[in-house]
PDB file of N, CA and C in Angstrom:
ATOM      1  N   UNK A   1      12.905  -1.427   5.304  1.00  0.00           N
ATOM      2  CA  UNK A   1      13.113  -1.794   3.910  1.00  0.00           C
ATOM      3  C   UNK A   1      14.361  -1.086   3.392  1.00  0.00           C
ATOM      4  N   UNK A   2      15.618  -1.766   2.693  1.00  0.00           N
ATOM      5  CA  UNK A   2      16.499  -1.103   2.231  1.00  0.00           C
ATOM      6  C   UNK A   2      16.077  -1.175   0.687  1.00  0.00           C
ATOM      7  N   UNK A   3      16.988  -0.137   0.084  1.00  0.00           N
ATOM      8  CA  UNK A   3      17.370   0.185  -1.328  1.00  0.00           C
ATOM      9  C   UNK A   3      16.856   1.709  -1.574  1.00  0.00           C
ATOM     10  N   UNK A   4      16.327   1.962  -2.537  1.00  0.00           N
ATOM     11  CA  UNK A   4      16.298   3.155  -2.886  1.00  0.00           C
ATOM     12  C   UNK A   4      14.796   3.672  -2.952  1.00  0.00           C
ATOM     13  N   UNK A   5      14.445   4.910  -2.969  1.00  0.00           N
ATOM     14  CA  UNK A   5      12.994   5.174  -2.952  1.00  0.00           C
ATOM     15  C   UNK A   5      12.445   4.365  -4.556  1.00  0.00           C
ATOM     16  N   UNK A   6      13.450   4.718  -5.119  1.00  0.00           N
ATOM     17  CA  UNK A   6      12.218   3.794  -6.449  1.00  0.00           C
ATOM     18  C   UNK A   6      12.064   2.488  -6.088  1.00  0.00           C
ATOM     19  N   UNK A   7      13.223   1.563  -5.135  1.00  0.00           N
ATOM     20  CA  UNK A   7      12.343   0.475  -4.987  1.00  0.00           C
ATOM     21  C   UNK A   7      11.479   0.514  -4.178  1.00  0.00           C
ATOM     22  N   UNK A   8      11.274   1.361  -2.955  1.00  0.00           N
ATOM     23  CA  UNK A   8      10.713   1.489  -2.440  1.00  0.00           C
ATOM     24  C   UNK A   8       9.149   1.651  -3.192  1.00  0.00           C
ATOM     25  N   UNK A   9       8.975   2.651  -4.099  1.00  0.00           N
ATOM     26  CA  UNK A   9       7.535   2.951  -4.847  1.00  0.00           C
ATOM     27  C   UNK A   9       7.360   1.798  -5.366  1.00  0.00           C
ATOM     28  N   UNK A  10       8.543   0.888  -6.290  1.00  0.00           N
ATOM     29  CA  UNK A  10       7.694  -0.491  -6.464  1.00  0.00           C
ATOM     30  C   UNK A  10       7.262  -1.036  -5.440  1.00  0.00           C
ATOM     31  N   UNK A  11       7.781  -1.345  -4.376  1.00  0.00           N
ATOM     32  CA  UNK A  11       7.234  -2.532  -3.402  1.00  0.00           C
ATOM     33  C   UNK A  11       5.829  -1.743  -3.138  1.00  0.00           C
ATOM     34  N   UNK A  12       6.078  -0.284  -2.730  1.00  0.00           N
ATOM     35  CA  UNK A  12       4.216  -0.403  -2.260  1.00  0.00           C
ATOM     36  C   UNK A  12       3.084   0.155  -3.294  1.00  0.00           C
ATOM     37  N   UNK A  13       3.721  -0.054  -4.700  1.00  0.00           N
ATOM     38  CA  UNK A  13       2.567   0.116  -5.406  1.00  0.00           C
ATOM     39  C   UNK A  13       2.398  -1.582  -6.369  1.00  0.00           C
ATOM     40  N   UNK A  14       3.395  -2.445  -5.727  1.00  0.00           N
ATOM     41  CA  UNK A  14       3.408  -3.968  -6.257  1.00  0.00           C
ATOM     42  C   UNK A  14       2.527  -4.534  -4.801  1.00  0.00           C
ATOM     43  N   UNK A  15       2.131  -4.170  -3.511  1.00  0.00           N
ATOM     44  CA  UNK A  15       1.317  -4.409  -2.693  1.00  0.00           C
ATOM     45  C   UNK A  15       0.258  -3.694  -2.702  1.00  0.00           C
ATOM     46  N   UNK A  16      -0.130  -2.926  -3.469  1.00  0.00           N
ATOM     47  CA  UNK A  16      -1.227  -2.010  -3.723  1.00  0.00           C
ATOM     48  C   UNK A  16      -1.910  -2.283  -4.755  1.00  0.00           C
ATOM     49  N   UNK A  17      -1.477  -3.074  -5.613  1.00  0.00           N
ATOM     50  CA  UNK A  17      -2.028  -3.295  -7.832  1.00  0.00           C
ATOM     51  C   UNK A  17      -3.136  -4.575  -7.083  1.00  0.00           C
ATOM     52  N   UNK A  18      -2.972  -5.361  -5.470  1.00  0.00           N
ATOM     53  CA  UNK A  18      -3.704  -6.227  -5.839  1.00  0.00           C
ATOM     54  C   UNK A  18      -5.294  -5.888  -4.884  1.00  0.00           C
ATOM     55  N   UNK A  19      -6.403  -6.409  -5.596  1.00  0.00           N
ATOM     56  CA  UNK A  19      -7.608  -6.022  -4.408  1.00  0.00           C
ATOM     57  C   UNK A  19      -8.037  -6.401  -3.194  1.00  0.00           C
ATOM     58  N   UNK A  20      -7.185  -7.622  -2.922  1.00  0.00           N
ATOM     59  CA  UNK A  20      -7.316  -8.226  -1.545  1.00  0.00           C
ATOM     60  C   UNK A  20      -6.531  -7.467  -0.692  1.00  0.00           C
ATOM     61  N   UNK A  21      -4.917  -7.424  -1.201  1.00  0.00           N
ATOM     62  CA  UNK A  21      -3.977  -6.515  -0.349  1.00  0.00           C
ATOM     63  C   UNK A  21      -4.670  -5.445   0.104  1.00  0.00           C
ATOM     64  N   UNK A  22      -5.653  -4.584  -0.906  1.00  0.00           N
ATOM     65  CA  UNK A  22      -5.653  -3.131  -0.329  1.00  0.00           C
ATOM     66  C   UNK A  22      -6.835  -3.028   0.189  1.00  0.00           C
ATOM     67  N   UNK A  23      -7.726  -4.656   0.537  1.00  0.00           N
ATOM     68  CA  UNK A  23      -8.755  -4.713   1.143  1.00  0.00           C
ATOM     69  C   UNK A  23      -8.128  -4.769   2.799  1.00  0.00           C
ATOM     70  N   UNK A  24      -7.304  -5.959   2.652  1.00  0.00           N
ATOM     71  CA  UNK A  24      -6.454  -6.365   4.128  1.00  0.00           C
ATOM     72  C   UNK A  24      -5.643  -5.057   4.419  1.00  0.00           C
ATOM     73  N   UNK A  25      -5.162  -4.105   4.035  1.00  0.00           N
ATOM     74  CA  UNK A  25      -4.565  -2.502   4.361  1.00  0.00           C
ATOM     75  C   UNK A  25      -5.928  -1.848   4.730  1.00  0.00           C
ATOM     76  N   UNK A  26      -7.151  -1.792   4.238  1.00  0.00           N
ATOM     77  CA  UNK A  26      -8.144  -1.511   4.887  1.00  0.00           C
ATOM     78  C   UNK A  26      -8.535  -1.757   6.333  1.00  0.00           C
ATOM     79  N   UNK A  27      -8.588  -3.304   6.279  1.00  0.00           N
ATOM     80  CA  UNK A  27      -8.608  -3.763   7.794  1.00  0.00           C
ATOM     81  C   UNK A  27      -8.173  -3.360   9.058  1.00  0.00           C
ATOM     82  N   UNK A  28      -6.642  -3.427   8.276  1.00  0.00           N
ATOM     83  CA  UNK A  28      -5.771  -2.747   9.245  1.00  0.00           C
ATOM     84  C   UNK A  28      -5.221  -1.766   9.380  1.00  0.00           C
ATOM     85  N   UNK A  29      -5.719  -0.380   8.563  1.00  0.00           N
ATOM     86  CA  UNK A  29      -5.662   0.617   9.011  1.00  0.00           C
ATOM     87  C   UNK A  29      -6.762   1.056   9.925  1.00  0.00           C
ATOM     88  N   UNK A  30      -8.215   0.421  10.123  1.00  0.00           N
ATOM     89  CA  UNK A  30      -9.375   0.452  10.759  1.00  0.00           C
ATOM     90  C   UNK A  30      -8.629   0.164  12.415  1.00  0.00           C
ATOM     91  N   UNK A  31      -8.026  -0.619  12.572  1.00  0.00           N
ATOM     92  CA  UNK A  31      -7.707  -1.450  13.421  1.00  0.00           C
ATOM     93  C   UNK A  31      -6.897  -3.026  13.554  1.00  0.00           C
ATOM     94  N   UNK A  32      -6.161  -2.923  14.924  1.00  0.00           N
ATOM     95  CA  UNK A  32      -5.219  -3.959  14.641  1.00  0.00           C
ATOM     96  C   UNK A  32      -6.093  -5.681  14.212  1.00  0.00           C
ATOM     97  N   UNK A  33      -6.028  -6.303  13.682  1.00  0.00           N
ATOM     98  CA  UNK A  33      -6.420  -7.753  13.148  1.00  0.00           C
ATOM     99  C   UNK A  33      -5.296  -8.945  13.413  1.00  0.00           C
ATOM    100  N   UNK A  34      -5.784  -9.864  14.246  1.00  0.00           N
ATOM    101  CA  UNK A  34      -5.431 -11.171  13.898  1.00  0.00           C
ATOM    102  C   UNK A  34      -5.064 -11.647  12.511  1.00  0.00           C
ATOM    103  N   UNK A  35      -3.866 -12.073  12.007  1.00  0.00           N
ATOM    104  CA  UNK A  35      -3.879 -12.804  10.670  1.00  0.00           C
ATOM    105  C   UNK A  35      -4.805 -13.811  10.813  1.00  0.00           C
ATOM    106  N   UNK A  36      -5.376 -14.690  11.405  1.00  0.00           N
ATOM    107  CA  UNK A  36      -6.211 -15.988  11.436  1.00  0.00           C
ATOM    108  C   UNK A  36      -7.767 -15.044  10.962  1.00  0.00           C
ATOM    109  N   UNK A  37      -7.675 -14.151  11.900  1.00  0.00           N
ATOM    110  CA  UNK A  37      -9.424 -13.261  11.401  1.00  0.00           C
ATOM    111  C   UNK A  37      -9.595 -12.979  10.264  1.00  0.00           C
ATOM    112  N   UNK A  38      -8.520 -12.156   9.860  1.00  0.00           N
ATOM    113  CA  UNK A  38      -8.343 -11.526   8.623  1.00  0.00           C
ATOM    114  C   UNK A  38      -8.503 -12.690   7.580  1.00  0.00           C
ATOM    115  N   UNK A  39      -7.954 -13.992   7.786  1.00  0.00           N
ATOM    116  CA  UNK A  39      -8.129 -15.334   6.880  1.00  0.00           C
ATOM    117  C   UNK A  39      -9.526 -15.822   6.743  1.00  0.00           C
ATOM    118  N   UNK A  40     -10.180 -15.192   7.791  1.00  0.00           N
ATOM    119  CA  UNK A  40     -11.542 -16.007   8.065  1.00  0.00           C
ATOM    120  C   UNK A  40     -12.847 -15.159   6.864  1.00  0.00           C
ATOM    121  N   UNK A  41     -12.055 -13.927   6.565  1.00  0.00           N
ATOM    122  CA  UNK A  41     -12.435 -13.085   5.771  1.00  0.00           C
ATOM    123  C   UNK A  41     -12.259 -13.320   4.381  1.00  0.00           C
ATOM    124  N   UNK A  42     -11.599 -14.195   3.748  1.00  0.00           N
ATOM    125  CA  UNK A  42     -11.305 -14.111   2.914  1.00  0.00           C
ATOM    126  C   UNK A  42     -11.706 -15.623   1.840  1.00  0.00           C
ATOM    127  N   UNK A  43     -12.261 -16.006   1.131  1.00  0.00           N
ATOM    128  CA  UNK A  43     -12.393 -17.296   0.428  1.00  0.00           C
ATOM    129  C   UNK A  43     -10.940 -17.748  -0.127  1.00  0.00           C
ATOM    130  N   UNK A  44     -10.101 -18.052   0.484  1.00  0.00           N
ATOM    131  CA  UNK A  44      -8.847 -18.303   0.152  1.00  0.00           C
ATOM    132  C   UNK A  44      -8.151 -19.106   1.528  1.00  0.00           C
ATOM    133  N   UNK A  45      -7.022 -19.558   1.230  1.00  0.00           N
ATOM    134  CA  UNK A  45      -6.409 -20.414   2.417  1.00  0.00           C
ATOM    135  C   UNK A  45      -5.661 -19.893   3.211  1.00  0.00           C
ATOM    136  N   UNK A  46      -5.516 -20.136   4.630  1.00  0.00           N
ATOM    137  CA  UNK A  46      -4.793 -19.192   5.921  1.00  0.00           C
ATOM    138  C   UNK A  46      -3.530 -18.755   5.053  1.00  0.00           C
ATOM    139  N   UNK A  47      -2.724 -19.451   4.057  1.00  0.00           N
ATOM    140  CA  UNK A  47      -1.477 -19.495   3.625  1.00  0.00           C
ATOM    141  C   UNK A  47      -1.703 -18.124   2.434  1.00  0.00           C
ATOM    142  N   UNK A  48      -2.143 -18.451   1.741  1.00  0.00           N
ATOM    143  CA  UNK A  48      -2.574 -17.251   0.728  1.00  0.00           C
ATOM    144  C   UNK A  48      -2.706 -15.788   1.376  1.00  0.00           C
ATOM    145  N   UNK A  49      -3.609 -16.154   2.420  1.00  0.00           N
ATOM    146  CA  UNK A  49      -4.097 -14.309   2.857  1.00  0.00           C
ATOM    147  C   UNK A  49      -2.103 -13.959   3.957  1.00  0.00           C
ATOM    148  N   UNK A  50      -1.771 -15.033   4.587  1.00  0.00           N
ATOM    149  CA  UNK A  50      -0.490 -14.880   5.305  1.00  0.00           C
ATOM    150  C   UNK A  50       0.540 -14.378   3.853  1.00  0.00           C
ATOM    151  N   UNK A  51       0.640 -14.718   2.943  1.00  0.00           N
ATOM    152  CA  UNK A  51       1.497 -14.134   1.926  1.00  0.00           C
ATOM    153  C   UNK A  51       0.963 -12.819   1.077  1.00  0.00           C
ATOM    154  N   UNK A  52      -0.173 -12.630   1.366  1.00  0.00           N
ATOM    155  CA  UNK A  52      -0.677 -10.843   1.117  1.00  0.00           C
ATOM    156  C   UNK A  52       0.030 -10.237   2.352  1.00  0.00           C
ATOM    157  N   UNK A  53      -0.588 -10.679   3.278  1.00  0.00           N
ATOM    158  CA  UNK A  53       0.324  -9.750   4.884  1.00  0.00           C
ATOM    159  C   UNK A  53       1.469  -9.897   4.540  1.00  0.00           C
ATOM    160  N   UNK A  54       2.343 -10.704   4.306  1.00  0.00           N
ATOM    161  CA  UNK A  54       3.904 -10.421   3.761  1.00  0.00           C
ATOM    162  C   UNK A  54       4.409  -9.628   3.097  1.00  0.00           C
ATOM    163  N   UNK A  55       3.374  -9.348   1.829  1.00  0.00           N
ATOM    164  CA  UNK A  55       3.623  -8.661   0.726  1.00  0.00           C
ATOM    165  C   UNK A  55       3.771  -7.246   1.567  1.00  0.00           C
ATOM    166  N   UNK A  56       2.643  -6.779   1.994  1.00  0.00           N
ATOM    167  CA  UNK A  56       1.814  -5.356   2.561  1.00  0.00           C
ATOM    168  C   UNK A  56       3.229  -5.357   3.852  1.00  0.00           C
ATOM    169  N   UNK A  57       3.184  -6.243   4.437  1.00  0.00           N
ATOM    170  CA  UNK A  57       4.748  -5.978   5.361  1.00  0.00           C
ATOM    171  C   UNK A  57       5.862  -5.889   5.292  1.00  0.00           C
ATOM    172  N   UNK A  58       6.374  -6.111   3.965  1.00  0.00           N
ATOM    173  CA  UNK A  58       7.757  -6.454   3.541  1.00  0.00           C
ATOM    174  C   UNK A  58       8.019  -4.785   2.663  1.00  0.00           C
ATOM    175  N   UNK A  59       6.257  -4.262   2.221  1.00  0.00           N
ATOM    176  CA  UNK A  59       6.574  -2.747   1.289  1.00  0.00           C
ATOM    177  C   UNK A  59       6.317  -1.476   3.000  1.00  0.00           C
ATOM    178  N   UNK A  60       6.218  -2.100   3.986  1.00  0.00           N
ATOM    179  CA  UNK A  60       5.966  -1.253   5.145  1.00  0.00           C
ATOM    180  C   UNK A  60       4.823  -0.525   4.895  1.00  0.00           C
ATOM    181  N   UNK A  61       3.562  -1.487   4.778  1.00  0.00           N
ATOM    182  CA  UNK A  61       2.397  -0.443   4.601  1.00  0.00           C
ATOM    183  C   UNK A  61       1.818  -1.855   6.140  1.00  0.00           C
ATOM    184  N   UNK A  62       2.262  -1.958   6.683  1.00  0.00           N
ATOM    185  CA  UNK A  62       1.881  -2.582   7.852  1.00  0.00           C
ATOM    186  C   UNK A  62       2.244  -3.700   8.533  1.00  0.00           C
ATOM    187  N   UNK A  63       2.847  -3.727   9.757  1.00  0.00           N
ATOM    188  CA  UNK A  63       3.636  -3.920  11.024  1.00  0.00           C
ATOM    189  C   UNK A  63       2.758  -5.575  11.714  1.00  0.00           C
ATOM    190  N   UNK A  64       3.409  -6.920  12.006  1.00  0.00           N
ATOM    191  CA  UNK A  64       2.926  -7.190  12.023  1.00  0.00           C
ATOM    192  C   UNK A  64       3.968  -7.356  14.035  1.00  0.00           C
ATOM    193  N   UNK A  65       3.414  -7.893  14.915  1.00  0.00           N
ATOM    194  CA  UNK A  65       3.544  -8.006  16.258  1.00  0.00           C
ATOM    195  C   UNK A  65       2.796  -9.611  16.882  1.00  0.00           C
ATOM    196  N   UNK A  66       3.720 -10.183  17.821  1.00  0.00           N
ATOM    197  CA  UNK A  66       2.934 -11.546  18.175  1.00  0.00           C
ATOM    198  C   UNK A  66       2.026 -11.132  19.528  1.00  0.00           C
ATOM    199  N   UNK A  67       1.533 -11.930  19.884  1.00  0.00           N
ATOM    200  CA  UNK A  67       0.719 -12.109  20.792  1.00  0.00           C
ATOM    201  C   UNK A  67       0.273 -13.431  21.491  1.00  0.00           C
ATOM    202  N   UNK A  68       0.779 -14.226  22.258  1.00  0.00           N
ATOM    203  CA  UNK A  68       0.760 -15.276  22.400  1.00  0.00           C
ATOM    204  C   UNK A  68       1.094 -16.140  20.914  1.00  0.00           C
ATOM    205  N   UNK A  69       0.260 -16.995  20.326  1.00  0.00           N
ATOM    206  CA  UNK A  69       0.192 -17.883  19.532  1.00  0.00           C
ATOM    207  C   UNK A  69      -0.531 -16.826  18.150  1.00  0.00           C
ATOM    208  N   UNK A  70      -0.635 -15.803  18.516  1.00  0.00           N
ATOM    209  CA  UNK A  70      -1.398 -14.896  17.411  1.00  0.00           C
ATOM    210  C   UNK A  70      -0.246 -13.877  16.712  1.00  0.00           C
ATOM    211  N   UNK A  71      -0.468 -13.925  15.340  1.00  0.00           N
ATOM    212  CA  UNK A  71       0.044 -12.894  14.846  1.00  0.00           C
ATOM    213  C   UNK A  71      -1.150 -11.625  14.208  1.00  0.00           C
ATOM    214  N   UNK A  72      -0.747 -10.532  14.858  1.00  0.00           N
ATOM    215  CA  UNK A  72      -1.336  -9.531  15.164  1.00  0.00           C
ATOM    216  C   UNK A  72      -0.853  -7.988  13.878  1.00  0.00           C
ATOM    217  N   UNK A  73      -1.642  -7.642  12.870  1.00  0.00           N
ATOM    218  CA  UNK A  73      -1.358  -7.322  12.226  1.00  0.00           C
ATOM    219  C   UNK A  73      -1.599  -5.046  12.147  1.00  0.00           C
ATOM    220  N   UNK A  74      -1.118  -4.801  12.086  1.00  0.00           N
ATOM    221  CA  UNK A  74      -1.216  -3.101  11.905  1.00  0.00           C
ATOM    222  C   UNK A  74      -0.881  -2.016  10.949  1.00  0.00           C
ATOM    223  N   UNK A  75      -1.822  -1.402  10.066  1.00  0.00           N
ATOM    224  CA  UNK A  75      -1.526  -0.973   9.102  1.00  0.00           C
ATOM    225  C   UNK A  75      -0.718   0.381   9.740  1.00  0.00           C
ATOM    226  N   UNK A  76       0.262   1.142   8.931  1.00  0.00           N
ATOM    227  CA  UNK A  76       1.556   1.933   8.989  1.00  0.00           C
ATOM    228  C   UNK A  76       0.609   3.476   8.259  1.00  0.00           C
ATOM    229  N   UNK A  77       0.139   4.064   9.217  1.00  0.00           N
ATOM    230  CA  UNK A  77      -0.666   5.502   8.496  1.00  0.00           C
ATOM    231  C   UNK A  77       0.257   6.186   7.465  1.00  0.00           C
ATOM    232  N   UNK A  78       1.957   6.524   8.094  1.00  0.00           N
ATOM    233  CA  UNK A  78       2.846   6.795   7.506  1.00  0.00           C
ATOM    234  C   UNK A  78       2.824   6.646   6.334  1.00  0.00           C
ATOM    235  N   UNK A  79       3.135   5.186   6.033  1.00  0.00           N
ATOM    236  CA  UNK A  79       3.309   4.727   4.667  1.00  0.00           C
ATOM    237  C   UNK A  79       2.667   5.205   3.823  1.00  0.00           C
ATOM    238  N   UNK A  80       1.135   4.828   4.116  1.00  0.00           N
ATOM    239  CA  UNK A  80       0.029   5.023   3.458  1.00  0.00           C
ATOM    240  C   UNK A  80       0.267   6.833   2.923  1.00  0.00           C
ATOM    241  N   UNK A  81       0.541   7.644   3.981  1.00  0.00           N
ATOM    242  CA  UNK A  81       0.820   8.637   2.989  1.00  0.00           C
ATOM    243  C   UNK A  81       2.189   9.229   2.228  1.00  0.00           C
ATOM    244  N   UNK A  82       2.886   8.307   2.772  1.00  0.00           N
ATOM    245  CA  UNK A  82       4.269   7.843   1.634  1.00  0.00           C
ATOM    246  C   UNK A  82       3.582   7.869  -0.065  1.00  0.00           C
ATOM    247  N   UNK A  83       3.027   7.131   0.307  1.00  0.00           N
ATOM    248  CA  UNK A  83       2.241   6.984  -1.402  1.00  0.00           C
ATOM    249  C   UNK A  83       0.931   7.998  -1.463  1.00  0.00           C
ATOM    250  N   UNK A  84       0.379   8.504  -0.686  1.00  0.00           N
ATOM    251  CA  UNK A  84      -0.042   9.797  -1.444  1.00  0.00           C
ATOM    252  C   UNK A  84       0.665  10.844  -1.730  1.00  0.00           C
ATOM    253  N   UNK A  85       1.547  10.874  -1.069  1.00  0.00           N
ATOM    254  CA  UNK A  85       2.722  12.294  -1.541  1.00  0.00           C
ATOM    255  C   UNK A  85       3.465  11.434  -2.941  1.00  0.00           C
ATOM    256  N   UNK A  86       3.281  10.348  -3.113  1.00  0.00           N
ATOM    257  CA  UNK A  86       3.919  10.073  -3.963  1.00  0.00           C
ATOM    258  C   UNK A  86       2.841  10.450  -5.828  1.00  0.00           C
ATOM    259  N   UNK A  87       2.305   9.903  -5.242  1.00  0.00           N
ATOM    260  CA  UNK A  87       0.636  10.441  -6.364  1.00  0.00           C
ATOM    261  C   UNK A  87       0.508  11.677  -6.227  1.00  0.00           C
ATOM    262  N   UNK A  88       0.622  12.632  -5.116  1.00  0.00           N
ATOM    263  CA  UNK A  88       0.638  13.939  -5.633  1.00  0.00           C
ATOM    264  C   UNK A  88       1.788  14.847  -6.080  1.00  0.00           C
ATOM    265  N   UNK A  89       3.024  14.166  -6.270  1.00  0.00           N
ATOM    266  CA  UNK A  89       4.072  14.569  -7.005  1.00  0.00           C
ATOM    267  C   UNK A  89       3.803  13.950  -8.370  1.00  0.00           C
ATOM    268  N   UNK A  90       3.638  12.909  -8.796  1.00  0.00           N
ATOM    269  CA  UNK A  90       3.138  12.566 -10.006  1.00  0.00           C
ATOM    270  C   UNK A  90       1.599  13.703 -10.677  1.00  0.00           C
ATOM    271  N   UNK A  91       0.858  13.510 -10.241  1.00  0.00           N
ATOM    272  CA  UNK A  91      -0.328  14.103 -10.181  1.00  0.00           C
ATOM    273  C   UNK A  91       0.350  16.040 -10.803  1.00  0.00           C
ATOM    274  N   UNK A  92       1.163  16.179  -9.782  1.00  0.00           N
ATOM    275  CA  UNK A  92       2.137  17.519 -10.069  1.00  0.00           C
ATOM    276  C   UNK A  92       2.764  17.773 -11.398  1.00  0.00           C
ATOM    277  N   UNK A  93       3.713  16.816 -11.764  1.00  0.00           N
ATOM    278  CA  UNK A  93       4.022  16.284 -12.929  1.00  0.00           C
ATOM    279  C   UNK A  93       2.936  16.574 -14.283  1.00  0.00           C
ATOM    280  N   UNK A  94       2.020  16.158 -14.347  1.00  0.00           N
ATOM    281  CA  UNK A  94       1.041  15.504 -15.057  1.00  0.00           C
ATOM    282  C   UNK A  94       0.324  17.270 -15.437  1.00  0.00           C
ATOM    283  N   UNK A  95      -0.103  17.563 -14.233  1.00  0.00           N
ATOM    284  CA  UNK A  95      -0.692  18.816 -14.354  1.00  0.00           C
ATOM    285  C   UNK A  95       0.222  20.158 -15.189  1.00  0.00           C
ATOM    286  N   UNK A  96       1.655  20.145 -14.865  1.00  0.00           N
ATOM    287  CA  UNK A  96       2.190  20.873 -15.600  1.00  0.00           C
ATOM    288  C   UNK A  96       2.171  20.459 -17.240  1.00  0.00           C
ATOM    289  N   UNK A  97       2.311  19.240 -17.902  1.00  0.00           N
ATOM    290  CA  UNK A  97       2.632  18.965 -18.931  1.00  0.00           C
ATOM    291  C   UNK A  97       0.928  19.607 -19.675  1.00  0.00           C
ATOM    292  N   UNK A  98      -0.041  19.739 -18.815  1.00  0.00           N
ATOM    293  CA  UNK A  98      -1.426  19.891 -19.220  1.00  0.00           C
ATOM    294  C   UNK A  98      -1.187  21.207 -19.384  1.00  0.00           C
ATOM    295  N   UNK A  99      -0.672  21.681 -18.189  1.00  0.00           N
ATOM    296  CA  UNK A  99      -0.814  23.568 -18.359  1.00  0.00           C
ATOM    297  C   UNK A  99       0.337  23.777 -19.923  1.00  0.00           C
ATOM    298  N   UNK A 100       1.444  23.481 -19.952  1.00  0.00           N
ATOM    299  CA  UNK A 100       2.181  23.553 -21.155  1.00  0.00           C
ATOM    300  C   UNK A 100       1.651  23.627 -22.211  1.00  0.00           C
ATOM    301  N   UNK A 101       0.819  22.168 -22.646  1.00  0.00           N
ATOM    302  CA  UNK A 101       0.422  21.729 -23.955  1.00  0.00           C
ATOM    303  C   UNK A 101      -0.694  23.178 -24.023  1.00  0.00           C
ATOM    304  N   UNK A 102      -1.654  23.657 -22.734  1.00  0.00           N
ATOM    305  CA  UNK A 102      -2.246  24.775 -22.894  1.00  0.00           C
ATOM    306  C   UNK A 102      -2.118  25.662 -23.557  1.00  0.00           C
ATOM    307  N   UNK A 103      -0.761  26.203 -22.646  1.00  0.00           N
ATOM    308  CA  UNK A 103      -0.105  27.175 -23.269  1.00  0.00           C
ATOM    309  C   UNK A 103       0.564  27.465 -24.694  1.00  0.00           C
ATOM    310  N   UNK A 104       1.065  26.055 -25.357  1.00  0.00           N
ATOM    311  CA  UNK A 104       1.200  25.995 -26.539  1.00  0.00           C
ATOM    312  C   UNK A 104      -0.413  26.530 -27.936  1.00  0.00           C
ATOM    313  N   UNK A 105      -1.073  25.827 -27.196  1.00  0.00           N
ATOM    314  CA  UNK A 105      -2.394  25.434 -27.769  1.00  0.00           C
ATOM    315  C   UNK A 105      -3.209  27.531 -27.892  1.00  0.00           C
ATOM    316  N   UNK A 106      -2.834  28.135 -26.468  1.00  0.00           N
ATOM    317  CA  UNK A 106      -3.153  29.488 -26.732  1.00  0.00           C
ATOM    318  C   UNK A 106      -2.250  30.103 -27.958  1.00  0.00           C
ATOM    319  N   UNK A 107      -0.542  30.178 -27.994  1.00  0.00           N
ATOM    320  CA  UNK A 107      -0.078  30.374 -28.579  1.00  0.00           C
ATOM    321  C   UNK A 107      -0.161  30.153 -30.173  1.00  0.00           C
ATOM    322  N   UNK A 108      -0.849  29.267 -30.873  1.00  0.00           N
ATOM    323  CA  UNK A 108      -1.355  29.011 -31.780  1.00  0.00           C
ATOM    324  C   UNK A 108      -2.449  29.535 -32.419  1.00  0.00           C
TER     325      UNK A 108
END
């Protein structure tokens, strides 16, 4: 993926906002999945769940590989904690502005 880490945090928290995506990142962090299986899972059309795997592959939260006539899908552990270090720098963030307002709040 090129551009910059902030686009980067959009793409995998714009493949993460949805509940199927981070059901199908489930899957395939469990283990590698067939896109056709993974479709068979889902009340939606082979085409629909193939454009979640796009989404989830295009932000590198998982690798997809052929196999004969199969496309073979693999979630990226990496990534996945790409975005927890990313939540716990935010999370970091967040906690200081708490300890501050504290500290104001003793000072008073």
């Amino acid at each position: 993926m090129n551009g910059t880490s902030e686009d980067r945090a959009d793409a995998l928290f714009h493949a993460l906002a949805d509940r199927t995506r981070r059901d199908i990142l489930r899957r395939v962090l469990a283990g590698e999945h067939s896109v056709s299986a993974l479709a068979a899972s889902y009340d939606m059309s082979f085409a629909a769940v193939q454009k979640h795997v796009t989404v989830l592959e295009r932000a590198g939260l998982l690798t997809k590989r052929r196999r004969g006539r199969e496309q073979l899908a693999s979630g990226d552990v990496e990534a996945v904690r790409s975005v927890a270090s990313m939540l716990t720098e935010l999370e970091g963030i967040w906690r200081g502005r708490i300890d501050r307002i504290d500290a104001l709040l003793e000072e008073n």
